[in-house]
PDB file of N, CA and C in Angstrom:
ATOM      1  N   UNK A   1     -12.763 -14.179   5.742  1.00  0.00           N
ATOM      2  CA  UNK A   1     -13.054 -13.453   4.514  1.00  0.00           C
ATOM      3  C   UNK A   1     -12.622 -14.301   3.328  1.00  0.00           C
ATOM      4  N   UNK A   2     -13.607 -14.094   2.137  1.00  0.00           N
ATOM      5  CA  UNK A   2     -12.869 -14.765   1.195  1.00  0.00           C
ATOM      6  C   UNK A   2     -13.172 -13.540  -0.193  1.00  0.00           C
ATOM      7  N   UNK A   3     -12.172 -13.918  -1.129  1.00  0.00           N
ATOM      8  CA  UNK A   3     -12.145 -13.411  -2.819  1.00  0.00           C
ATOM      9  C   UNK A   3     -13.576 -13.059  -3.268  1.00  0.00           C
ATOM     10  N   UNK A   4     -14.111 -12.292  -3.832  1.00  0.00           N
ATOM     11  CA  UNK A   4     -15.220 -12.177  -4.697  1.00  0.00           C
ATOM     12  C   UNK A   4     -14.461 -11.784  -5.872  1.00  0.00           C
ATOM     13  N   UNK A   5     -14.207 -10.446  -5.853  1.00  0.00           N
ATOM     14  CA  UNK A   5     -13.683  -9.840  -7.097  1.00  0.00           C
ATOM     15  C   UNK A   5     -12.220  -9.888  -6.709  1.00  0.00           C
ATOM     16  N   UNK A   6     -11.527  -8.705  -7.335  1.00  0.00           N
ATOM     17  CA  UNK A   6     -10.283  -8.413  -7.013  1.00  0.00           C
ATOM     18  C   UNK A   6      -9.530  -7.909  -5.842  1.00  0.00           C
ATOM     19  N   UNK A   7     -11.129  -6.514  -5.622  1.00  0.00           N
ATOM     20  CA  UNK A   7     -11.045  -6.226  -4.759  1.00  0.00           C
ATOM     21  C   UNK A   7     -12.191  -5.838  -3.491  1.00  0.00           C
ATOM     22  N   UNK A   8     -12.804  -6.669  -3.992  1.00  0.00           N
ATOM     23  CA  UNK A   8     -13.655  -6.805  -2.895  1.00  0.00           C
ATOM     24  C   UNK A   8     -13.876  -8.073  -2.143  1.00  0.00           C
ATOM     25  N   UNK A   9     -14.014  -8.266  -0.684  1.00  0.00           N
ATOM     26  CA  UNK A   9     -13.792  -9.264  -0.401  1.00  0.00           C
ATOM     27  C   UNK A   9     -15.488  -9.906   0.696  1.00  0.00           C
ATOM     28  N   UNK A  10     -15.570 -10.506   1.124  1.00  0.00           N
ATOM     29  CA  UNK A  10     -17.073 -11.032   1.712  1.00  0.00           C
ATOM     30  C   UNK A  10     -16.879 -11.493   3.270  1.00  0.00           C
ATOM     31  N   UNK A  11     -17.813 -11.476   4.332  1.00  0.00           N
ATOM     32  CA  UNK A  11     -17.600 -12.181   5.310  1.00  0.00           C
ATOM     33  C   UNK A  11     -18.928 -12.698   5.361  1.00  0.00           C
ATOM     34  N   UNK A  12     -19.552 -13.690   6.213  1.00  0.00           N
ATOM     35  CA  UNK A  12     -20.374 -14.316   6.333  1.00  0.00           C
ATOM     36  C   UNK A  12     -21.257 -13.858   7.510  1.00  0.00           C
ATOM     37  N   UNK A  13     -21.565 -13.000   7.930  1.00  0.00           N
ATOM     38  CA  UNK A  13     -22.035 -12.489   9.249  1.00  0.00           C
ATOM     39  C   UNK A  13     -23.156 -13.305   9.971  1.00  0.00           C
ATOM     40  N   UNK A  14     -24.104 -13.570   9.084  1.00  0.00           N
ATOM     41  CA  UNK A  14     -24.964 -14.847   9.828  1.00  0.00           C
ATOM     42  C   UNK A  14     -25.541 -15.574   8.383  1.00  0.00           C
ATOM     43  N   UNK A  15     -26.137 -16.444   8.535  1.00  0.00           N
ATOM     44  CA  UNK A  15     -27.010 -17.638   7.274  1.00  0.00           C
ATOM     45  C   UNK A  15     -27.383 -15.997   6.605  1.00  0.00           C
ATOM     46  N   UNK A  16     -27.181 -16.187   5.277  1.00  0.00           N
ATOM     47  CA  UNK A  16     -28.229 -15.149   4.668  1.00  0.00           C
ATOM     48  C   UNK A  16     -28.027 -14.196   4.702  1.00  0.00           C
ATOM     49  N   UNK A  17     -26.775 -13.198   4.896  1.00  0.00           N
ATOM     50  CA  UNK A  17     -26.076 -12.169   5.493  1.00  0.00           C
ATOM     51  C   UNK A  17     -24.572 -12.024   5.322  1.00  0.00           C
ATOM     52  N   UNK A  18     -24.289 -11.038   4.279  1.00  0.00           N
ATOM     53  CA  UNK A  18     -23.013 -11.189   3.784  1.00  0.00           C
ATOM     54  C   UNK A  18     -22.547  -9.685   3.850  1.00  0.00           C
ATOM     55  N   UNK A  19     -21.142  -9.270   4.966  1.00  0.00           N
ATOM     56  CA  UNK A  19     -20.611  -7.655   4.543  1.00  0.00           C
ATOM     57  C   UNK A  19     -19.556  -7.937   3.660  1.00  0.00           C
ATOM     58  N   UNK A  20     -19.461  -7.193   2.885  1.00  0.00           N
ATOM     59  CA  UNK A  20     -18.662  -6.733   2.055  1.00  0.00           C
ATOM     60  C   UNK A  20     -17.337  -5.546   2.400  1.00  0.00           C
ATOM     61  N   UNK A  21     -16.167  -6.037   1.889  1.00  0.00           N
ATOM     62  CA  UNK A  21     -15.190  -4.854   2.270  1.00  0.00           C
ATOM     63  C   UNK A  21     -14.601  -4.698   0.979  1.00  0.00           C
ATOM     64  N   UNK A  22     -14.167  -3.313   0.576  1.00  0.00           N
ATOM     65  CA  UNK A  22     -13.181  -2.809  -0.013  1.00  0.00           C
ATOM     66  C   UNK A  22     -11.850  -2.382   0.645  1.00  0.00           C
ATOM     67  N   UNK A  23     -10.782  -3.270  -0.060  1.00  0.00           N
ATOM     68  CA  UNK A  23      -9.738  -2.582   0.771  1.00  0.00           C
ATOM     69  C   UNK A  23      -9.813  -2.309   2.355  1.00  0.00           C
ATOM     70  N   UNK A  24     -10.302  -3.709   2.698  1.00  0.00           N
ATOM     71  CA  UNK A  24     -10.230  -3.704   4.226  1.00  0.00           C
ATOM     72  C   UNK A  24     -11.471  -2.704   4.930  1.00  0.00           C
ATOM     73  N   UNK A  25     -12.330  -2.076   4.452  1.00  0.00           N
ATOM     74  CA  UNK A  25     -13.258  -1.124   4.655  1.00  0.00           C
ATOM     75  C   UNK A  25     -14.647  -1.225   4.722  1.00  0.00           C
ATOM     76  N   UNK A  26     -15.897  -1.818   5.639  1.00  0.00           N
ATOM     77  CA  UNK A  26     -16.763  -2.331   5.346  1.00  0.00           C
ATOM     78  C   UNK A  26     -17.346  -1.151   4.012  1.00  0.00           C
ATOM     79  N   UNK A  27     -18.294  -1.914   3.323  1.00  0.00           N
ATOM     80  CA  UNK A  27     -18.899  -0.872   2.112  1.00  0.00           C
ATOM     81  C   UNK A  27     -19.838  -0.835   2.144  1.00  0.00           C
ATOM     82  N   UNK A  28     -21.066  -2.241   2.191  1.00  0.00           N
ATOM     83  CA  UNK A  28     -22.402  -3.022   2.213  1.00  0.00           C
ATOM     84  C   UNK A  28     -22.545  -3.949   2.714  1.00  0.00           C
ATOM     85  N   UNK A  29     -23.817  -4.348   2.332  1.00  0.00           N
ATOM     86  CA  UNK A  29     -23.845  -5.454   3.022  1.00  0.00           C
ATOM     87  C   UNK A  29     -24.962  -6.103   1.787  1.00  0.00           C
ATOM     88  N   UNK A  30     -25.138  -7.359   1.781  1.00  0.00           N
ATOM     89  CA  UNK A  30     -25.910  -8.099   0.505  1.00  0.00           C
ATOM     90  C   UNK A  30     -26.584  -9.174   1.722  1.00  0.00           C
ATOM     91  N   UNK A  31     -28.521  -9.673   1.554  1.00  0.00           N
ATOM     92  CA  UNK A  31     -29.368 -10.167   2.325  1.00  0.00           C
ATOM     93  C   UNK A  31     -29.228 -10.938   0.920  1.00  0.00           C
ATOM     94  N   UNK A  32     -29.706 -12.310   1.058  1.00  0.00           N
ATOM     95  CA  UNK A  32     -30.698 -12.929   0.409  1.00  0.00           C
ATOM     96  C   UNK A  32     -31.942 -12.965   0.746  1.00  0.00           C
ATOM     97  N   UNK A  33     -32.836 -13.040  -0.709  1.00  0.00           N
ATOM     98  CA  UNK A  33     -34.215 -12.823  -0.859  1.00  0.00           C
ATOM     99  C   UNK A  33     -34.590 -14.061  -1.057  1.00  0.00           C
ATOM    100  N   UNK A  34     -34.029 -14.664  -1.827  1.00  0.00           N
ATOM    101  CA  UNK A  34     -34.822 -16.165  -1.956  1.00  0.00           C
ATOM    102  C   UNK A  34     -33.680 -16.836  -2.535  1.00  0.00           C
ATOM    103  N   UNK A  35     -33.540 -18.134  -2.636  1.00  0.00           N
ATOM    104  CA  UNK A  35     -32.498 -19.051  -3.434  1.00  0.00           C
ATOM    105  C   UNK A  35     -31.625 -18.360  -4.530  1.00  0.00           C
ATOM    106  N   UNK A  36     -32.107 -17.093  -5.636  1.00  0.00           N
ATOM    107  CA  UNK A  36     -31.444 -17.106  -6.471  1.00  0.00           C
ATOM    108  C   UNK A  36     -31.031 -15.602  -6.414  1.00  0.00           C
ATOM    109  N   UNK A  37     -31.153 -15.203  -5.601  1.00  0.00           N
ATOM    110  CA  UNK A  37     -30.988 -13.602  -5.693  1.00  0.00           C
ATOM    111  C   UNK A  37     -31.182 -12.946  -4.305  1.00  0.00           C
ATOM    112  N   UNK A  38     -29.743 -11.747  -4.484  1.00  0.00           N
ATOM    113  CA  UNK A  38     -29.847 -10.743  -2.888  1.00  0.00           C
ATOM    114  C   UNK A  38     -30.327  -9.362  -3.225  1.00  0.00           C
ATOM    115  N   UNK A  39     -30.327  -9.254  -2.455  1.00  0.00           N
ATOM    116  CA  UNK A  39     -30.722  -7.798  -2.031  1.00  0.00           C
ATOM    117  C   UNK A  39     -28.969  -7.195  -1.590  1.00  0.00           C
ATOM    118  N   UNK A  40     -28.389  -5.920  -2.182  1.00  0.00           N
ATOM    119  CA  UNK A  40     -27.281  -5.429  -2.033  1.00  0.00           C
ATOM    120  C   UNK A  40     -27.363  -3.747  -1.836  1.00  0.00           C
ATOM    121  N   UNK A  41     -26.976  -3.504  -0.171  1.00  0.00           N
ATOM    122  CA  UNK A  41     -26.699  -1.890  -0.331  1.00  0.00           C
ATOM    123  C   UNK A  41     -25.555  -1.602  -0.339  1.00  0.00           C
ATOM    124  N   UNK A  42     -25.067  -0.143  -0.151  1.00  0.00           N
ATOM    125  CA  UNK A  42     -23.731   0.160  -0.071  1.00  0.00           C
ATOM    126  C   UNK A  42     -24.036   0.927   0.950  1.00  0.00           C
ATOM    127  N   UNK A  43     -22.892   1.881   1.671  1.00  0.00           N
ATOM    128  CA  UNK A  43     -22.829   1.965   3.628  1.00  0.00           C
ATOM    129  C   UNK A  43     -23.154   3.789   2.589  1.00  0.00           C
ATOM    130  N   UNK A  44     -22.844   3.756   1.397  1.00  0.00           N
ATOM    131  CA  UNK A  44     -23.441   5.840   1.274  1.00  0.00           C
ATOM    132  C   UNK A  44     -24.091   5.811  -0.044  1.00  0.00           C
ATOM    133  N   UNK A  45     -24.848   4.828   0.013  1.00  0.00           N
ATOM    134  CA  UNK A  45     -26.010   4.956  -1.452  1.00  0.00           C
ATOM    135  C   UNK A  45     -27.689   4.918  -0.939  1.00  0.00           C
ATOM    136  N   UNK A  46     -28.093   5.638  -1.323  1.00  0.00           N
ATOM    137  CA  UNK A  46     -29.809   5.671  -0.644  1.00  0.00           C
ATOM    138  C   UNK A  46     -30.348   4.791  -0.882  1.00  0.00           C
ATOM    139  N   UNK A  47     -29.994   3.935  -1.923  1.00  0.00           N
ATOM    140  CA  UNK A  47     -30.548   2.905  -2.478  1.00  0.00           C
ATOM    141  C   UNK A  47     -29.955   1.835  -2.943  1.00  0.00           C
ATOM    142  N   UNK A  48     -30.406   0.121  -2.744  1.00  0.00           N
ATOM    143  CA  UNK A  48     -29.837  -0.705  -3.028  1.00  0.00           C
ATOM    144  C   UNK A  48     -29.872  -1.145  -4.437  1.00  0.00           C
ATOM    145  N   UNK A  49     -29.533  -2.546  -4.633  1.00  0.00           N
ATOM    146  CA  UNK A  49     -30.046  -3.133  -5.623  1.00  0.00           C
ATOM    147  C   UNK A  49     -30.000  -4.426  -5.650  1.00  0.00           C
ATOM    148  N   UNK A  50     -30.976  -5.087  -6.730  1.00  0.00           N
ATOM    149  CA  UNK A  50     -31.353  -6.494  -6.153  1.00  0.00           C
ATOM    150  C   UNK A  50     -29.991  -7.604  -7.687  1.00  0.00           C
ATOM    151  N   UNK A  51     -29.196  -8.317  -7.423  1.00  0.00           N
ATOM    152  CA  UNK A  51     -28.467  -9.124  -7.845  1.00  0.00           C
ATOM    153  C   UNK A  51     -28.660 -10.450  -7.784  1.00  0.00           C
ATOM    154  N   UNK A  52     -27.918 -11.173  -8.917  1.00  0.00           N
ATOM    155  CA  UNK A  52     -28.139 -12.545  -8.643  1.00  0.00           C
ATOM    156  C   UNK A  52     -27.174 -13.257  -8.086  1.00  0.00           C
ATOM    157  N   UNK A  53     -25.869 -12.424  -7.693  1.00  0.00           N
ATOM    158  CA  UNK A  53     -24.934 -13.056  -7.063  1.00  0.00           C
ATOM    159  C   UNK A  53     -24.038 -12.532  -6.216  1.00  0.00           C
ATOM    160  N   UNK A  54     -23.217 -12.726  -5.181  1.00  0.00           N
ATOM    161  CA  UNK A  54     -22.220 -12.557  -4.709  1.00  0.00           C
ATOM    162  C   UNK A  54     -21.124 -11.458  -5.215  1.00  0.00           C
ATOM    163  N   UNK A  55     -20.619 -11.664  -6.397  1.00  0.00           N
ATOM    164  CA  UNK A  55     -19.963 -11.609  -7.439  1.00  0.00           C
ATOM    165  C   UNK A  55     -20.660 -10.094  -8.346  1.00  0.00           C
ATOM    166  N   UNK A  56     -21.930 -10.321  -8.445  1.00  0.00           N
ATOM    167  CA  UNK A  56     -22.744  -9.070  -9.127  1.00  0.00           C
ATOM    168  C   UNK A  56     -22.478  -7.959  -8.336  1.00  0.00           C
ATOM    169  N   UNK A  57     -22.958  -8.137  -6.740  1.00  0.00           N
ATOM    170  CA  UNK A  57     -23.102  -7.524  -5.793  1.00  0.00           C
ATOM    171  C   UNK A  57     -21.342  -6.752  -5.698  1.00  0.00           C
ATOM    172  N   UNK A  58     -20.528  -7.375  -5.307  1.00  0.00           N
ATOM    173  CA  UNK A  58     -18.928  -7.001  -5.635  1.00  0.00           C
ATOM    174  C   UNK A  58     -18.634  -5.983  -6.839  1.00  0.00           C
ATOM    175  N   UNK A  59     -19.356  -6.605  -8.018  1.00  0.00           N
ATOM    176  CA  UNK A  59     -19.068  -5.418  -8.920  1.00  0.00           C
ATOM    177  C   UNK A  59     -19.609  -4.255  -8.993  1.00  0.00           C
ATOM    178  N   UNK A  60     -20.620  -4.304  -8.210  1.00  0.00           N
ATOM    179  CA  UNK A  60     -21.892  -3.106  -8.495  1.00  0.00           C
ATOM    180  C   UNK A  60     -21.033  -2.116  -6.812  1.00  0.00           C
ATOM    181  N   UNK A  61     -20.525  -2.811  -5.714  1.00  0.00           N
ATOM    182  CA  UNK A  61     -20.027  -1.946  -4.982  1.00  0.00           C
ATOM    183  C   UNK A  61     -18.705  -0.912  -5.203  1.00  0.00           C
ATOM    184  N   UNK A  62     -17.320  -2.647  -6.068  1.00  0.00           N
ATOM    185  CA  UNK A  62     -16.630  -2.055  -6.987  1.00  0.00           C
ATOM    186  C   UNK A  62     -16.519  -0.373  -7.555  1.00  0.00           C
ATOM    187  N   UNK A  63     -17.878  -0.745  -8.112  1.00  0.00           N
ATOM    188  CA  UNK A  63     -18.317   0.239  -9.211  1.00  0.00           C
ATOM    189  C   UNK A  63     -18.163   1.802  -8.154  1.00  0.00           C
ATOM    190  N   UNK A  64     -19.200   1.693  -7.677  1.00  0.00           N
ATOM    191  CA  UNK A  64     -19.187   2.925  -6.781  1.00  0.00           C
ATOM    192  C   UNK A  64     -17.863   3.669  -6.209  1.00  0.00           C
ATOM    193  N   UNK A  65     -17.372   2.347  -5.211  1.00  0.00           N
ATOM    194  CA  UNK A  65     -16.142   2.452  -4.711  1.00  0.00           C
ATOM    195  C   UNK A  65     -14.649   3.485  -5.657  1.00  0.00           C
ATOM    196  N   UNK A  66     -14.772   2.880  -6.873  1.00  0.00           N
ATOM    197  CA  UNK A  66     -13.995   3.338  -8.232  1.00  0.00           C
ATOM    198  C   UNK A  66     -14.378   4.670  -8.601  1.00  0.00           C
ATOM    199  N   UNK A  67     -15.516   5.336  -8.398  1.00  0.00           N
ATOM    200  CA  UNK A  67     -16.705   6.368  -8.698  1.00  0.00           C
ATOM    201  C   UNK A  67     -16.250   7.165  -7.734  1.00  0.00           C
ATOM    202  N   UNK A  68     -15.982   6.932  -6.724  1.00  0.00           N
ATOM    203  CA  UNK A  68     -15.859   7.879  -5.450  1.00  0.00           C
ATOM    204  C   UNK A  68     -14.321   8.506  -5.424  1.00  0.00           C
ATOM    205  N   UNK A  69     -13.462   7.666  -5.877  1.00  0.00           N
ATOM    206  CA  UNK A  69     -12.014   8.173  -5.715  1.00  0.00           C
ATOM    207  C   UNK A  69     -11.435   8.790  -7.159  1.00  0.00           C
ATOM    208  N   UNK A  70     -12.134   8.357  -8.003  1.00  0.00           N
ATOM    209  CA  UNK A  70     -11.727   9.379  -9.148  1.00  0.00           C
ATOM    210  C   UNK A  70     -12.059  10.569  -9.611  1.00  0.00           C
ATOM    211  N   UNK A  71     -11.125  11.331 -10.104  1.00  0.00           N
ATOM    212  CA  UNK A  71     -11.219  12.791  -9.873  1.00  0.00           C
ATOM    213  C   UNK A  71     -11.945  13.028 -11.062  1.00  0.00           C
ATOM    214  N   UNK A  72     -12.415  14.402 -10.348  1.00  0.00           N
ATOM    215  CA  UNK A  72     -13.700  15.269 -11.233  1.00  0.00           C
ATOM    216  C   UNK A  72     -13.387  15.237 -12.668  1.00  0.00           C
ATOM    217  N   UNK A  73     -13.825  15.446 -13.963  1.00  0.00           N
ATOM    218  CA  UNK A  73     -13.472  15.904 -14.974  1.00  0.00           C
ATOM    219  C   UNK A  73     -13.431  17.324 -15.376  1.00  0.00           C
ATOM    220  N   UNK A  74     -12.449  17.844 -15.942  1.00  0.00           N
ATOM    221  CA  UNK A  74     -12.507  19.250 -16.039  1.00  0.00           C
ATOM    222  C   UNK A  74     -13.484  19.698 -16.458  1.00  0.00           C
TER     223      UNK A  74
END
């Protein structure tokens, strides 16, 4: 595994094929589409999204991840 963000971290699963963990937790997983850009889902979003990096992909799971554990607003 290595660093993306702070807290998200990457493994290499095959050429072209990257899971993603939070806090030790798989989250997604990110395909590349072509040289400059992946394809990124998350393991409870219906839908992905397409990024230009590693790093994008981390923040956009981040994001969710952060979304899910904070509490409701009154």
């Amino acid at each position: 595994m290595f660093p993306v963000t702070s807290r998200v971290t990457c493994v290499c699963a095959v050429p072209g094929v990257y899971w993603l963990y939070y806090q030790c937790r798989r989250v997604g997983e990110a395909v590349t589409i072509d040289n400059e850009t992946l394809y990124v889902s998350h393991s409870s979003a219906e839908n992905g999204r397409v990024v230009a990096s590693l790093s994008a992909a981390a923040r956009w799971l981040e994001a969710i991840e952060d979304a899910e554990v904070s509490p409701l607003a009154a």
